[in-house]
PDB file of N, CA and C in Angstrom:
ATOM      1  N   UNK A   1      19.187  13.257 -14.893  1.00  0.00           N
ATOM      2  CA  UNK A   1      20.269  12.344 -14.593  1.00  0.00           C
ATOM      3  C   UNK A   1      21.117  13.004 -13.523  1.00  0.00           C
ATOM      4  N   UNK A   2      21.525  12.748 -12.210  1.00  0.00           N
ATOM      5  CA  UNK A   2      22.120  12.496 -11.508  1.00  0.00           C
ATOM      6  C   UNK A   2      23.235  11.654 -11.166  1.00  0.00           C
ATOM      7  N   UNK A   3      24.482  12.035 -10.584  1.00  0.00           N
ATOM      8  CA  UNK A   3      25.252  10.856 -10.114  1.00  0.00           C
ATOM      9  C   UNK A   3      25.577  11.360  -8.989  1.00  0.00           C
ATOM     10  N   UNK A   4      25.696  10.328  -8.001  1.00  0.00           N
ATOM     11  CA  UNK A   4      26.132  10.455  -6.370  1.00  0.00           C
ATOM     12  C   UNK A   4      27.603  10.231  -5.954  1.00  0.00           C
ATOM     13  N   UNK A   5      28.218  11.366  -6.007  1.00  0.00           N
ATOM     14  CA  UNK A   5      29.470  11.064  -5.354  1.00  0.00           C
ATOM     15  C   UNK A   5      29.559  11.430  -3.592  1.00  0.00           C
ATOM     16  N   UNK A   6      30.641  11.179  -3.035  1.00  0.00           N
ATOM     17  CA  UNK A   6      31.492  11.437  -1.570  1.00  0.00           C
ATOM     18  C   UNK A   6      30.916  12.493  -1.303  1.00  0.00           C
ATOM     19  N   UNK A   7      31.271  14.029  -2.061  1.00  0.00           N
ATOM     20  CA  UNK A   7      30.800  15.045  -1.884  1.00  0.00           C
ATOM     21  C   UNK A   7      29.416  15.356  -2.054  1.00  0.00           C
ATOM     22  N   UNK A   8      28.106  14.500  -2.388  1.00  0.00           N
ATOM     23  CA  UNK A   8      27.490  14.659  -2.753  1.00  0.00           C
ATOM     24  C   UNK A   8      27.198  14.948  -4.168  1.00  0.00           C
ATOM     25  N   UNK A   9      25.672  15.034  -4.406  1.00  0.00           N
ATOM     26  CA  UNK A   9      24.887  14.311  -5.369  1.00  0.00           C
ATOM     27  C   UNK A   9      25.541  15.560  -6.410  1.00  0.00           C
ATOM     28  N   UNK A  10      26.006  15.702  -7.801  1.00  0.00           N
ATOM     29  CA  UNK A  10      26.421  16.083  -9.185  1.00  0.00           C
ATOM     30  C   UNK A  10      25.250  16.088 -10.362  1.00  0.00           C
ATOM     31  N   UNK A  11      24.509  16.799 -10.273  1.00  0.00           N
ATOM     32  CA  UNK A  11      23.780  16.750 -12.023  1.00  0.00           C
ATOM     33  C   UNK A  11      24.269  17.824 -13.090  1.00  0.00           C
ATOM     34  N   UNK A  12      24.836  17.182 -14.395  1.00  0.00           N
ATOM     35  CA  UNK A  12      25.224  17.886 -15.346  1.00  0.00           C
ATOM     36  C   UNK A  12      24.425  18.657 -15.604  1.00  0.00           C
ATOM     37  N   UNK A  13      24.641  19.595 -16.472  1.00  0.00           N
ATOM     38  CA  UNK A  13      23.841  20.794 -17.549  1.00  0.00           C
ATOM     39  C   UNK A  13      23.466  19.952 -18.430  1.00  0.00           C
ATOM     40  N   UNK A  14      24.385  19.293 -18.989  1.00  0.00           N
ATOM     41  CA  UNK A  14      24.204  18.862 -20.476  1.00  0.00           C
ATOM     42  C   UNK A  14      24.294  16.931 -20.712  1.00  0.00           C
ATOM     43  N   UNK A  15      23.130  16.685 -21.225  1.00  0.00           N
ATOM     44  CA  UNK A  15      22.981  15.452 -20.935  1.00  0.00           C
ATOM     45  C   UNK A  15      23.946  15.058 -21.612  1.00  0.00           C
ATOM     46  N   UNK A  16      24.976  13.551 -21.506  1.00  0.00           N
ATOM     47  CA  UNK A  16      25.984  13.416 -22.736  1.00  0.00           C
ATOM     48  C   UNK A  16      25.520  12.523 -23.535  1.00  0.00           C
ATOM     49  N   UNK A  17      26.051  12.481 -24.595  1.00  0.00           N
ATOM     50  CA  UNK A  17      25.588  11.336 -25.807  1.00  0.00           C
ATOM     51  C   UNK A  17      25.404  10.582 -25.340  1.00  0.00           C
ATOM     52  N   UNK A  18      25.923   9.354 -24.556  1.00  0.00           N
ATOM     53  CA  UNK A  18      25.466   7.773 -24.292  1.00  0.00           C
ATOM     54  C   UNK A  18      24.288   7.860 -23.541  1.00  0.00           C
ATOM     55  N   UNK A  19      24.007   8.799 -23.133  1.00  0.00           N
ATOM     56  CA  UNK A  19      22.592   8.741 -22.502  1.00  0.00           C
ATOM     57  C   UNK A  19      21.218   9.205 -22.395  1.00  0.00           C
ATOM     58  N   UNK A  20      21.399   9.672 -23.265  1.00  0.00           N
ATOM     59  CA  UNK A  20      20.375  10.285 -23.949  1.00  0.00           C
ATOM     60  C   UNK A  20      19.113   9.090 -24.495  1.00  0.00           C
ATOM     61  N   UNK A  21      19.227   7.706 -24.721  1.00  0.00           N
ATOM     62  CA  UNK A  21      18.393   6.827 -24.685  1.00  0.00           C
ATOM     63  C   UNK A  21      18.332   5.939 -23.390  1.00  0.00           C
ATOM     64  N   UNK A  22      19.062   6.449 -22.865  1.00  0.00           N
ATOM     65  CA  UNK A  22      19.546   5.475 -21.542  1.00  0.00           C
ATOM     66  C   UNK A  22      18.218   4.228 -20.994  1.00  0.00           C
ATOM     67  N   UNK A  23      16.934   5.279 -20.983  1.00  0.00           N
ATOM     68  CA  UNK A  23      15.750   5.025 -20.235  1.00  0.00           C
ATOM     69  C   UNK A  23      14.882   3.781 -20.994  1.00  0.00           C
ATOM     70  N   UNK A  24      15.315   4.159 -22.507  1.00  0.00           N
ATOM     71  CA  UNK A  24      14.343   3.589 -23.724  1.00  0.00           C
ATOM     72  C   UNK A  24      14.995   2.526 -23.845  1.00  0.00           C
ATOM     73  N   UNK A  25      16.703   2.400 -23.750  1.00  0.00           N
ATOM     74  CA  UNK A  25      17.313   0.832 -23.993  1.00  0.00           C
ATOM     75  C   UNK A  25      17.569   0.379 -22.555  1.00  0.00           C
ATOM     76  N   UNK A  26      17.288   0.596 -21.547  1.00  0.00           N
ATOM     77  CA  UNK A  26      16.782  -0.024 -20.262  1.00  0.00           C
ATOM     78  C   UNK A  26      15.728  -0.851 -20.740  1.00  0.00           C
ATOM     79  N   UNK A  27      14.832   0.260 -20.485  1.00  0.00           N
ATOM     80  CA  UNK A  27      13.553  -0.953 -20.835  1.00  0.00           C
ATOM     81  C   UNK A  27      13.560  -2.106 -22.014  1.00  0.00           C
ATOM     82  N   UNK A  28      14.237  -1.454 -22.664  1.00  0.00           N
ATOM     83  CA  UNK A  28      14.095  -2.224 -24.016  1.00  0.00           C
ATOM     84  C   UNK A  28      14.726  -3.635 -23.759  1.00  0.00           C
ATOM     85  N   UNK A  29      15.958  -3.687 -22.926  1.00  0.00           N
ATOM     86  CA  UNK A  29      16.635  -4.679 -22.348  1.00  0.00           C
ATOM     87  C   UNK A  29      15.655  -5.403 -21.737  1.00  0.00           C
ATOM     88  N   UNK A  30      15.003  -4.604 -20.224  1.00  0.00           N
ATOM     89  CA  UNK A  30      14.304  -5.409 -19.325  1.00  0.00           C
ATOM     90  C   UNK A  30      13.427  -6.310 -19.811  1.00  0.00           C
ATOM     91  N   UNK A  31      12.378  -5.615 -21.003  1.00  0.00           N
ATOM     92  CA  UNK A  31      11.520  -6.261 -21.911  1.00  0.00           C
ATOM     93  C   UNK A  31      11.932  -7.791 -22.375  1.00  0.00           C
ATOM     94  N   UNK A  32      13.134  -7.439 -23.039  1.00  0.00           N
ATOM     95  CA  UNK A  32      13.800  -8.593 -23.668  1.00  0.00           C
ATOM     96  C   UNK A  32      14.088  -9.965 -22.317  1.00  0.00           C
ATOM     97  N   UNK A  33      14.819  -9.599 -21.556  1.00  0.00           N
ATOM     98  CA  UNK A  33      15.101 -10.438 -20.457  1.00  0.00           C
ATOM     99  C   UNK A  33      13.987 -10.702 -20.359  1.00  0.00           C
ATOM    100  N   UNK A  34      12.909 -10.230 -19.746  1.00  0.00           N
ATOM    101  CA  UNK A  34      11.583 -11.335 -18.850  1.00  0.00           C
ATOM    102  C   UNK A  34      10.414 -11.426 -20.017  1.00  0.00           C
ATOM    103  N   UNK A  35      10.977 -11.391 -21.458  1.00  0.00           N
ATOM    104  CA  UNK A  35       9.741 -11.249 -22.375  1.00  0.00           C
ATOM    105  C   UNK A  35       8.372 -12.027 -22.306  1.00  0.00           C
ATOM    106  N   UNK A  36       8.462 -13.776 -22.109  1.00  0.00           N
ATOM    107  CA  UNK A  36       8.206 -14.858 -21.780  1.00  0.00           C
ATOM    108  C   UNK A  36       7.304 -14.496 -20.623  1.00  0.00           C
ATOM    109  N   UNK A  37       8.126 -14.228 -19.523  1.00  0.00           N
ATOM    110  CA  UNK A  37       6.741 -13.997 -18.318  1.00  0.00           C
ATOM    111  C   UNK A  37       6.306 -12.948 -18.325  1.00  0.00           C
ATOM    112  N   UNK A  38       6.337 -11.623 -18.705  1.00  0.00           N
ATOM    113  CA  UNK A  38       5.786 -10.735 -19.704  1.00  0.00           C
ATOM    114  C   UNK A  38       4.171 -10.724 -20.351  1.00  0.00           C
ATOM    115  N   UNK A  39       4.577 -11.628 -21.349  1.00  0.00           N
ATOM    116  CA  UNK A  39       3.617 -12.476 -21.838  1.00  0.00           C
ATOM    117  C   UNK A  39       2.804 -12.980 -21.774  1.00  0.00           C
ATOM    118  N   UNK A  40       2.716 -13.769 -20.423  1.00  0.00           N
ATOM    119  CA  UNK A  40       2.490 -14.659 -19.651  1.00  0.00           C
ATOM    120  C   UNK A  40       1.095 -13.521 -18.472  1.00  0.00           C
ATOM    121  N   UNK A  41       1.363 -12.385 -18.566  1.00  0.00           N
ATOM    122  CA  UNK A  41       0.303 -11.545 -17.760  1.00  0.00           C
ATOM    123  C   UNK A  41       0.718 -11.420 -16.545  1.00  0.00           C
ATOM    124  N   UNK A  42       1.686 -12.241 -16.202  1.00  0.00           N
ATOM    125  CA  UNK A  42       2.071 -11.931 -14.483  1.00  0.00           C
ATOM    126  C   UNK A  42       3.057 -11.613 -13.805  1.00  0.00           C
ATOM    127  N   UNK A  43       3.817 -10.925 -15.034  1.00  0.00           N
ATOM    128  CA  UNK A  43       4.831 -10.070 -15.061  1.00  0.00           C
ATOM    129  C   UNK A  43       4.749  -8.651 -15.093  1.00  0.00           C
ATOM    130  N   UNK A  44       4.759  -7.397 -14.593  1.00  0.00           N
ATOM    131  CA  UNK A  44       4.998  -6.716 -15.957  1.00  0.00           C
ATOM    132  C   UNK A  44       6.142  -5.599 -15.427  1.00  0.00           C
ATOM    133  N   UNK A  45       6.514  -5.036 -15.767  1.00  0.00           N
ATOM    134  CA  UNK A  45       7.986  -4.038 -15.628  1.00  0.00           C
ATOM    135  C   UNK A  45       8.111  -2.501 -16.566  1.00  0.00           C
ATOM    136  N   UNK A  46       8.290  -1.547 -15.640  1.00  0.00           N
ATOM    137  CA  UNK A  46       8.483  -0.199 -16.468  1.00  0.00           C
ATOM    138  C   UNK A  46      10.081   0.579 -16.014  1.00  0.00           C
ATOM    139  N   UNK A  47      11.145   0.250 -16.856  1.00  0.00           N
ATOM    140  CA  UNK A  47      12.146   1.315 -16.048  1.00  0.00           C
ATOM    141  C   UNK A  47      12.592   0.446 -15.427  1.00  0.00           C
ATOM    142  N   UNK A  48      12.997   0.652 -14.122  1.00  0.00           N
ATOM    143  CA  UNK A  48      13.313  -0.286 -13.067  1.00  0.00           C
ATOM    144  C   UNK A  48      12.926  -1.233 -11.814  1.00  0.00           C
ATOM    145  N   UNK A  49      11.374  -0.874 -11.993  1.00  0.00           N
ATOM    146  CA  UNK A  49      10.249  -1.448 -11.313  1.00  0.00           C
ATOM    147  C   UNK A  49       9.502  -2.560 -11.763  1.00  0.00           C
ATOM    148  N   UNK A  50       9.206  -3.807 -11.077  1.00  0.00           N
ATOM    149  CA  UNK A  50       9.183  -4.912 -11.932  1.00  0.00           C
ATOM    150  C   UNK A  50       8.389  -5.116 -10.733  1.00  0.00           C
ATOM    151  N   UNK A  51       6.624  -5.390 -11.253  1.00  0.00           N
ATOM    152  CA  UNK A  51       5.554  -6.328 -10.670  1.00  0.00           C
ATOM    153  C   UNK A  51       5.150  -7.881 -10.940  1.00  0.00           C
ATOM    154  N   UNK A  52       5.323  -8.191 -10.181  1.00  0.00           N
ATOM    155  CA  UNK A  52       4.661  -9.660  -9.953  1.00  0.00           C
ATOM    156  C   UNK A  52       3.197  -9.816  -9.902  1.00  0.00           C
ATOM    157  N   UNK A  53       2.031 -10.065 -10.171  1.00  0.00           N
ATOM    158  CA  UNK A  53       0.544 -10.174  -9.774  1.00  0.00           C
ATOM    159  C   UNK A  53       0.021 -11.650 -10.390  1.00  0.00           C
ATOM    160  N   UNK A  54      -0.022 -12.544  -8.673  1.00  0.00           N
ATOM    161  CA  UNK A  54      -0.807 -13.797  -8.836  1.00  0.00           C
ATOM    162  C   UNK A  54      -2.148 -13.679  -7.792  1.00  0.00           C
ATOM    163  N   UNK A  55      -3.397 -14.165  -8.942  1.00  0.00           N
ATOM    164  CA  UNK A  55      -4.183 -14.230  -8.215  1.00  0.00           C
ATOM    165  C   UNK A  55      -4.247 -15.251  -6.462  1.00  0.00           C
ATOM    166  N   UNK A  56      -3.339 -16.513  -7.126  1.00  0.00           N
ATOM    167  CA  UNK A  56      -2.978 -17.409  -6.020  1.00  0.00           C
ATOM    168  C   UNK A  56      -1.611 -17.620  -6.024  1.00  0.00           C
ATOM    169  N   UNK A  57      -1.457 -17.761  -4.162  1.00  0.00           N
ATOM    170  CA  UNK A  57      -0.345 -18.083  -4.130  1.00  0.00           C
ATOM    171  C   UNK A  57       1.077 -19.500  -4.784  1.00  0.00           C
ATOM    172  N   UNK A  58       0.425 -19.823  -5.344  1.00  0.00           N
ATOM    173  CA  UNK A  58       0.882 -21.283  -5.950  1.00  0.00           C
ATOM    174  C   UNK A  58       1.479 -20.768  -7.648  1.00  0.00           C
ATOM    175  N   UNK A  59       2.773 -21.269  -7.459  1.00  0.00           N
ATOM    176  CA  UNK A  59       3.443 -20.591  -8.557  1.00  0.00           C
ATOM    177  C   UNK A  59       4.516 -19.562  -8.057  1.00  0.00           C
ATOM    178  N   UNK A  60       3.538 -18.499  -7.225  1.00  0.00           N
ATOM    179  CA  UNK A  60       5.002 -17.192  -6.914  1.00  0.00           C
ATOM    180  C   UNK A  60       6.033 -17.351  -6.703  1.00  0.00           C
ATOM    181  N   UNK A  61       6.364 -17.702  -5.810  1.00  0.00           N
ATOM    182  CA  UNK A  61       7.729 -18.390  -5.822  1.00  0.00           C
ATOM    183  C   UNK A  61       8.638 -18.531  -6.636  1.00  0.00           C
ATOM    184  N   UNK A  62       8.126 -19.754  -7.463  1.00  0.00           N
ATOM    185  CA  UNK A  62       9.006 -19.995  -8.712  1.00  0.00           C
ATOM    186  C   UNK A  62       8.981 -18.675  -9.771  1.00  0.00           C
ATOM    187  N   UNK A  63       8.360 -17.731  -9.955  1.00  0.00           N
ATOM    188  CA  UNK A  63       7.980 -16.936 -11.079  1.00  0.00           C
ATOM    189  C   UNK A  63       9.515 -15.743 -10.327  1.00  0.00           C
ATOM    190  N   UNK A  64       8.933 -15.480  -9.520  1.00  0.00           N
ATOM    191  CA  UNK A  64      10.262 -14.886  -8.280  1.00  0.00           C
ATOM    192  C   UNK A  64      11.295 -15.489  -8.542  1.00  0.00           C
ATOM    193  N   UNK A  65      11.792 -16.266  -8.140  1.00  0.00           N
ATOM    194  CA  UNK A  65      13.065 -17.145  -8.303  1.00  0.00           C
ATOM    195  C   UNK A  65      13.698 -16.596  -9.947  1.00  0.00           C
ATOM    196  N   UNK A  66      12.268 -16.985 -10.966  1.00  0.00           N
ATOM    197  CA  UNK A  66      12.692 -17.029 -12.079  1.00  0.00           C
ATOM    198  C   UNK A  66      13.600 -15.221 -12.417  1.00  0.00           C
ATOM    199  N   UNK A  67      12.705 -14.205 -12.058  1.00  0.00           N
ATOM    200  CA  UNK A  67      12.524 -12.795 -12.265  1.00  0.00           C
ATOM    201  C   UNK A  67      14.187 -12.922 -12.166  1.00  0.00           C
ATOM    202  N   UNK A  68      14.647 -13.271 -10.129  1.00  0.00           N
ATOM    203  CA  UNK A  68      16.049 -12.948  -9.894  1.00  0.00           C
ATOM    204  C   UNK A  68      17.181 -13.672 -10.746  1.00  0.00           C
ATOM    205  N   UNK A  69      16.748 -14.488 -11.081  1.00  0.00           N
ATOM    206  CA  UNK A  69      17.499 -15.141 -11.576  1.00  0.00           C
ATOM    207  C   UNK A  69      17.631 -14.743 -13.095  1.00  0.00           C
ATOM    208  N   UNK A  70      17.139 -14.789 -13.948  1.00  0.00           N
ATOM    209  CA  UNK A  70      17.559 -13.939 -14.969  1.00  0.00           C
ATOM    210  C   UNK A  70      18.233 -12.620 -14.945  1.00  0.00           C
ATOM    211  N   UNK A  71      17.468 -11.492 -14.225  1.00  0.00           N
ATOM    212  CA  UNK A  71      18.195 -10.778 -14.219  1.00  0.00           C
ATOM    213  C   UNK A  71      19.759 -10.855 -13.907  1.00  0.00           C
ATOM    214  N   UNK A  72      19.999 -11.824 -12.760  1.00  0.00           N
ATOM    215  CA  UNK A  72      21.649 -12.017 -12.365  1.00  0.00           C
ATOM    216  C   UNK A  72      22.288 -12.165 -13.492  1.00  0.00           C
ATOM    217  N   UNK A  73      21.748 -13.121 -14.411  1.00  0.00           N
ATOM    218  CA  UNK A  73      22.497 -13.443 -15.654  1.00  0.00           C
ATOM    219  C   UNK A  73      22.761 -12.219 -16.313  1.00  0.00           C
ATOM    220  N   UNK A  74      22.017 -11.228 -16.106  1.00  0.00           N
ATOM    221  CA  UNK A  74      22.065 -10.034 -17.181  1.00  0.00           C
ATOM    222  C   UNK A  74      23.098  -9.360 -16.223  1.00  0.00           C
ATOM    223  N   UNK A  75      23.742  -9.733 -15.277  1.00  0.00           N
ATOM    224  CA  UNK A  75      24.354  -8.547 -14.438  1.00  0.00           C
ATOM    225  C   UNK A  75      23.532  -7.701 -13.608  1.00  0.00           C
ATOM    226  N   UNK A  76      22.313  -7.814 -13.274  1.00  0.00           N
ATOM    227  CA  UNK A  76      21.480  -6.723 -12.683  1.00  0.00           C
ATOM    228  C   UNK A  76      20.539  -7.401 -11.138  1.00  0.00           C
ATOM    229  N   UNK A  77      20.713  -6.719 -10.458  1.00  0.00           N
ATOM    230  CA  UNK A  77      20.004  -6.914  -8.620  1.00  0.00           C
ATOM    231  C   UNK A  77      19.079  -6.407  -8.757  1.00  0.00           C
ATOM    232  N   UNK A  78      18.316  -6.726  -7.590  1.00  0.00           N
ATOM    233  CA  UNK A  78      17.096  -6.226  -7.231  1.00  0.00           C
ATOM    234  C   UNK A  78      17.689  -5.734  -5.456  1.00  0.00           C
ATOM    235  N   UNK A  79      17.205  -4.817  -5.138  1.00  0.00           N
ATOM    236  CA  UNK A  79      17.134  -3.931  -4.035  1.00  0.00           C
ATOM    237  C   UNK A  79      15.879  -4.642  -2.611  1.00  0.00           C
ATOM    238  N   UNK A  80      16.818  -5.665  -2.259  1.00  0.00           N
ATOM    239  CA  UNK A  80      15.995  -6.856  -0.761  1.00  0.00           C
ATOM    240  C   UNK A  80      14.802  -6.000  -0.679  1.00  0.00           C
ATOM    241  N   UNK A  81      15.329  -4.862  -0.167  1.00  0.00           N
ATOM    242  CA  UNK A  81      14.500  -3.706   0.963  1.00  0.00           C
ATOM    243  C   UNK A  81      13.368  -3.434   0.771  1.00  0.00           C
ATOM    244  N   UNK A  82      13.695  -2.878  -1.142  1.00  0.00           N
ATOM    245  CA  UNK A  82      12.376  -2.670  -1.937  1.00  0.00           C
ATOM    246  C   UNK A  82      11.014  -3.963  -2.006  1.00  0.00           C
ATOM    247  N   UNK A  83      11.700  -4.732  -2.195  1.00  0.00           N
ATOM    248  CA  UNK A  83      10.788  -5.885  -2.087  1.00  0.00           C
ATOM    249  C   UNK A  83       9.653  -5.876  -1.252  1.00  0.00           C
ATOM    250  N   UNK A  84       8.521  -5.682  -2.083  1.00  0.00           N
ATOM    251  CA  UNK A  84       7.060  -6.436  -0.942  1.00  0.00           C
ATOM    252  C   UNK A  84       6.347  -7.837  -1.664  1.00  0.00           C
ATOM    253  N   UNK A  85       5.764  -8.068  -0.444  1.00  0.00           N
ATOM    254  CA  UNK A  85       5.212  -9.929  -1.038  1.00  0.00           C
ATOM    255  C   UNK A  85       3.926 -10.187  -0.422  1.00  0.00           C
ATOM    256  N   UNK A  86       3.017 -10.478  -1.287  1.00  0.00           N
ATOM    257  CA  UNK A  86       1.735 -10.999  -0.829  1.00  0.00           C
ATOM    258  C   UNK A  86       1.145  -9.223  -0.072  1.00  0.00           C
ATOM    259  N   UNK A  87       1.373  -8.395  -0.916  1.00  0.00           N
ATOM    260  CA  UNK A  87       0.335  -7.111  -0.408  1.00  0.00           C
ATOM    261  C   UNK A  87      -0.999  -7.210  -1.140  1.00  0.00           C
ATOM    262  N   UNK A  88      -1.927  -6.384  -0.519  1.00  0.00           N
ATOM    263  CA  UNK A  88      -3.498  -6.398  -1.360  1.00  0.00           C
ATOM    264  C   UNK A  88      -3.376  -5.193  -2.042  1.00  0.00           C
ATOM    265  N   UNK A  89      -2.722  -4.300  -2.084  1.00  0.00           N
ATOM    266  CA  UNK A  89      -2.663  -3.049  -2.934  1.00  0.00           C
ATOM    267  C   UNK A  89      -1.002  -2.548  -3.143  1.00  0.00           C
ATOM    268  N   UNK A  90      -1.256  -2.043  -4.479  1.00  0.00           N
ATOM    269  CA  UNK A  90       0.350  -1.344  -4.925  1.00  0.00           C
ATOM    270  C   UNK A  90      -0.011  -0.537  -5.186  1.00  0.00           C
ATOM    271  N   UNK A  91       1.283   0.488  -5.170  1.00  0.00           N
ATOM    272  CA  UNK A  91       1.450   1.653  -5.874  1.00  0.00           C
ATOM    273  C   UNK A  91       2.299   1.706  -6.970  1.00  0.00           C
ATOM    274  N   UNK A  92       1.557   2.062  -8.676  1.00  0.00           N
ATOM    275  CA  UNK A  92       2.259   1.308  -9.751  1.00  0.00           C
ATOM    276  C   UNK A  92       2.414   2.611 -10.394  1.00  0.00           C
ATOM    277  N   UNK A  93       3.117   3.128 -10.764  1.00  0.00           N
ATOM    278  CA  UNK A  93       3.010   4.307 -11.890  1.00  0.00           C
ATOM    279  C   UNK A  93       1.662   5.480 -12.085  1.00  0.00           C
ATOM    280  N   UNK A  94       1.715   5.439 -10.578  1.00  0.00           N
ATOM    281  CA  UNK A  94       0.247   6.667 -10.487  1.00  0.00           C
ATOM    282  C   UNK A  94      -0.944   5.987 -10.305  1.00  0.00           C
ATOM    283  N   UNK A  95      -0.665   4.721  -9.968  1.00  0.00           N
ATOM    284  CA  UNK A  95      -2.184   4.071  -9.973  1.00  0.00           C
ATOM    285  C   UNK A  95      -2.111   3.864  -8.686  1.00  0.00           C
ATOM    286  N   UNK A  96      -3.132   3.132  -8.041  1.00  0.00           N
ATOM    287  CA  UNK A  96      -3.540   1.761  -6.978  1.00  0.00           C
ATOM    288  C   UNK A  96      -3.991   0.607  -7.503  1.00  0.00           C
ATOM    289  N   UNK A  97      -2.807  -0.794  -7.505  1.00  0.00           N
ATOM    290  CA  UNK A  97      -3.665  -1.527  -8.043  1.00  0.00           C
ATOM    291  C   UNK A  97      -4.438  -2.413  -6.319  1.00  0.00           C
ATOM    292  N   UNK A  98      -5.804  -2.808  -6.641  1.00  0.00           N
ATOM    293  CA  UNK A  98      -6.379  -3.642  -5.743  1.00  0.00           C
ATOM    294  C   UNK A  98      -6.930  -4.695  -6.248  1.00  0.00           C
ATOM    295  N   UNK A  99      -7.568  -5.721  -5.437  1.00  0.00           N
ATOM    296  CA  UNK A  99      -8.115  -6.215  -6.089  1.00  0.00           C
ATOM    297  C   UNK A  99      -9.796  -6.265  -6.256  1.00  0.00           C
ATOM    298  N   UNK A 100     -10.034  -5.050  -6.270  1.00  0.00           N
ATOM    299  CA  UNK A 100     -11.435  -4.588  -6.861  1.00  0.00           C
ATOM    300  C   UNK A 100     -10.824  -3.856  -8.030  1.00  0.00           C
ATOM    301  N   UNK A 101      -9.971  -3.223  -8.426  1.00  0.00           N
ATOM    302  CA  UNK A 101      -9.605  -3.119 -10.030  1.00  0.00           C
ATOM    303  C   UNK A 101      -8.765  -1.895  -9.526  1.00  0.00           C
ATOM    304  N   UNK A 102      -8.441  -0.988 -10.661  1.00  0.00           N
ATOM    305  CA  UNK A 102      -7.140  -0.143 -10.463  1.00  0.00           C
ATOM    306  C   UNK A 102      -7.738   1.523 -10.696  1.00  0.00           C
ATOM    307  N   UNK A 103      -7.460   2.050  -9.719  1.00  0.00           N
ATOM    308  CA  UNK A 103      -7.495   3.460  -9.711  1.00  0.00           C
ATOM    309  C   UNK A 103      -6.440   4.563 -10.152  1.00  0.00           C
ATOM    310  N   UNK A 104      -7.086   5.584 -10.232  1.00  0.00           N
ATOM    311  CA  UNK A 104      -5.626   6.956 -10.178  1.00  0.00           C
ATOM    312  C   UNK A 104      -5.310   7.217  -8.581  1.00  0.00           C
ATOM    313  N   UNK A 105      -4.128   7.704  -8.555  1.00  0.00           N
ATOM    314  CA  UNK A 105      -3.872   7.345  -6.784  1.00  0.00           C
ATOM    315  C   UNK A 105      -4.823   9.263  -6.209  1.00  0.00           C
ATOM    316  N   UNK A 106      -5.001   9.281  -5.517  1.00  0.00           N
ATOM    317  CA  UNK A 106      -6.030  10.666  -5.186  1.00  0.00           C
ATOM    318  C   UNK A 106      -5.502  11.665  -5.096  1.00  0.00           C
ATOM    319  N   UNK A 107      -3.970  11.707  -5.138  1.00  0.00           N
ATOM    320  CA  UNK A 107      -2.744  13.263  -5.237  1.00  0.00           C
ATOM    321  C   UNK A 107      -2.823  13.296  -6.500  1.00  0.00           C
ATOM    322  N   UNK A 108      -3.426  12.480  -7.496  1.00  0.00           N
ATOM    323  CA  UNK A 108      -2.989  12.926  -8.684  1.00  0.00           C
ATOM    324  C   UNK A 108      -3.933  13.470  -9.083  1.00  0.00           C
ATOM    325  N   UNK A 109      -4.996  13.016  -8.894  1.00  0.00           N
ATOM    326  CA  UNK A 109      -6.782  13.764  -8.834  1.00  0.00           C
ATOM    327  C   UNK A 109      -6.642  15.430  -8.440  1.00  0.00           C
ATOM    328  N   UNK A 110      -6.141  15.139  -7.364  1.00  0.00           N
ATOM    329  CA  UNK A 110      -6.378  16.693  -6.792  1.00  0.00           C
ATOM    330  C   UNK A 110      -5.458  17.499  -7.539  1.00  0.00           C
TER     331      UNK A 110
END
């Protein structure tokens, strides 16, 4: 855990009580918010990273729309910048996904 101030970036010694689950009731939240499209297979989310995967373009949009839009309700943005749309490969939690199926990414191999 880190926090960024003026003077630059601050990490405690000692983690404090409220946060010590911080990571586990994140997710646990995020889960809850998009449970439904979740569900649904064409969602899925770890932490603060939240994938979209449609085989066709018909639908995305709205599934998008839906993602931002809940979250707003919860109080929470998504980062424009971060955003990619319509790529043939990601980089997901150490993987590659493609669409010939999903690998380990090759830095993690070596």
């Amino acid at each position: 855990m880190a926090f960024i101030i003026p003077e630059g970036s601050f990490r405690p010694t000692v983690i404090f009580f409220e946060l010590t689950n911080l990571l586990a009731t994140f997710q646990t939240m995020i889960n809850e918010i998009l449970q439904n499209l979740i569900n649904t297979g064409k969602v899925e989310s770890f932490i603060d990273d939240i994938i979209i995967e449609m085989e066709i373009e018909e639908g995305y949009e709205e599934i998008v729309e839906e993602v931002v839009k809940r979250l707003a309700e919860n109080d929470l943005y998504v980062k424009i910048e971060k955003h990619k749309q319509k790529v043939k490969e990601a980089r997901f939690l150490g993987v590659v996904i493609r669409p010939e199926g999903i690998k380990i990414e090759e830095e993690k191999v070596k």
